[in-house]
Structures are given as C-alpha cells and as structure tokens.
Protein backbone atom coordinates (compact mmCIF):
# COMPACT_ATOMS: atom_id res chain seq x y z
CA UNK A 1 0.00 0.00 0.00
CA UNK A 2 0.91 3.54 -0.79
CA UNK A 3 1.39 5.92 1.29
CA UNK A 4 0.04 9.39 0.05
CA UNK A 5 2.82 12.59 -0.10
CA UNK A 6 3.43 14.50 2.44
CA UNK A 7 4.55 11.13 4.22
CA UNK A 8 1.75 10.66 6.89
CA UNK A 9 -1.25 8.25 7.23
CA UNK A 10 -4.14 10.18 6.93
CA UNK A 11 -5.71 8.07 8.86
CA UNK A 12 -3.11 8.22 12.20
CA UNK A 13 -1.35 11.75 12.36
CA UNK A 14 0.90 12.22 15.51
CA UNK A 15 -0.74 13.57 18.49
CA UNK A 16 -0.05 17.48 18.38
CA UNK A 17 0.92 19.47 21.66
CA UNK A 18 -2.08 21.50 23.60
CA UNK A 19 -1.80 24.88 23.16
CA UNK A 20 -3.18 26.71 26.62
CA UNK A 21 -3.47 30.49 27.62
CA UNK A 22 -2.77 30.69 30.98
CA UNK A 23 -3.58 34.25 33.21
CA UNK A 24 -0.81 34.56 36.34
CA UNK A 25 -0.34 37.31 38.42
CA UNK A 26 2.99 39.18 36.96
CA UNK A 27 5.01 38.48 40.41
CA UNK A 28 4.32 34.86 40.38
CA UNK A 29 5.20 34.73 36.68
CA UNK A 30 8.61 36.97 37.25
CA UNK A 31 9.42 34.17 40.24
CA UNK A 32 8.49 31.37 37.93
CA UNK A 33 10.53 32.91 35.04
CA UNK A 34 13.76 33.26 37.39
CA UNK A 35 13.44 29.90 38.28
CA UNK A 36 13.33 28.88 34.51
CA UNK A 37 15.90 30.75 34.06
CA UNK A 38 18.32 29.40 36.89
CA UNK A 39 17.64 25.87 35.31
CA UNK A 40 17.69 26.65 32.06
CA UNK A 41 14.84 26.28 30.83
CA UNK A 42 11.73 28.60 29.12
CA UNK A 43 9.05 29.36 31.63
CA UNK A 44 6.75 27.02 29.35
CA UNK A 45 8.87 23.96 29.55
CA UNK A 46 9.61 24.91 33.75
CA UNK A 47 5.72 25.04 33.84
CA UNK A 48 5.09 21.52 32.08
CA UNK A 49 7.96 20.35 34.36
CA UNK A 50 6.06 21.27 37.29
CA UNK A 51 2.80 20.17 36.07
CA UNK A 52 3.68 16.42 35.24
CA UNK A 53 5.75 16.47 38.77
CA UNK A 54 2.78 17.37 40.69
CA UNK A 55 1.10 14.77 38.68
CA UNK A 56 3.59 12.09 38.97
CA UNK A 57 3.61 12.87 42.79
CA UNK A 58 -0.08 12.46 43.08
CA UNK A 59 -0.20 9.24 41.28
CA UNK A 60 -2.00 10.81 38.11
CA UNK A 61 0.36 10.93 35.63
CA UNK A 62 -0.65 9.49 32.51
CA UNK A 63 1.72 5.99 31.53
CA UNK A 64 0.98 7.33 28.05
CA UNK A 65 2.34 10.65 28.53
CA UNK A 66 5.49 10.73 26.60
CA UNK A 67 8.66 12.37 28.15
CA UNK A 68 9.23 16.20 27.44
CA UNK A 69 10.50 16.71 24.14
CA UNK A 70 14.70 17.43 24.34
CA UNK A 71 15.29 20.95 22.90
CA UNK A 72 18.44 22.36 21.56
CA UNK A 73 21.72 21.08 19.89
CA UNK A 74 21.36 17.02 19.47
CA UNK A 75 24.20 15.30 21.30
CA UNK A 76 27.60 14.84 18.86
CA UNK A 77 27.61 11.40 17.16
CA UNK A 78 30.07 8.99 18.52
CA UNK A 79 30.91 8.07 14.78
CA UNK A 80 33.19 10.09 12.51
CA UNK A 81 32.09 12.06 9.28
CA UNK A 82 31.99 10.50 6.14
C-alpha cells in the first residue's frame, strides 16, 4: 500500500501538543521565570515540568504521557564524518 505525499497516514497523524493560555499574576510569573531561568529552561517547559511532577507525585500521571520533548543542539555522534 501507498502511502500518500506528504509522508503521513491520513488516517493516524501524531498527536499534536495543547496549546493553553494561561492568566498569572505578573510576580508569580517573574518568580516562575527566574526559576526557569536558573535551570535553564523557558518558563513554558519549567511550567510543564512542574505540572507532570505534581502529577507524577499524586499518582495521576498518565503511563501514556510521553517524556518532554529534548530541545536544543542534538548530542555529537560517537561516529566520525563520512
């Protein structure tokens, strides 16, 4: 069976990301955003971080929930260039 261009079953495309406006009072964002910042990471990804800990600790965290994506440079290759 073909698949059709654009390489994806039509029938089974990959689960996107939830897009979700969130309202915080600006001190509690500045602290959250400081925090991010000490551990490198966006205030987004330190808010998912905290999210699926809370979860986890509550026992509610999906098994299907995938790990957070890895963002930035991809670690160097133990094999040389060709």
């Amino acid at each position: 069976m073909r698949v059709p261009s654009g390489g994806a079953d039509p029938q089974r495309r990959p689960q996107q990301r939830k897009q979700v406006l969130l309202r915080l009072d600006p001190s509690v964002y500045e602290a959250l955003a400081r925090w991010a910042s000490d551990e490198l990471r966006s205030a987004n990804a330190q808010i998912e971080f905290l999210l699926r800990r809370a979860l986890a600790e509550a026992g509610r965290l999906p098994r299907e929930a995938k790990p957070i994506p890895r963002r930035g440079r991809p670690p160097a290759s133990d094999e040389p260039e060709a």
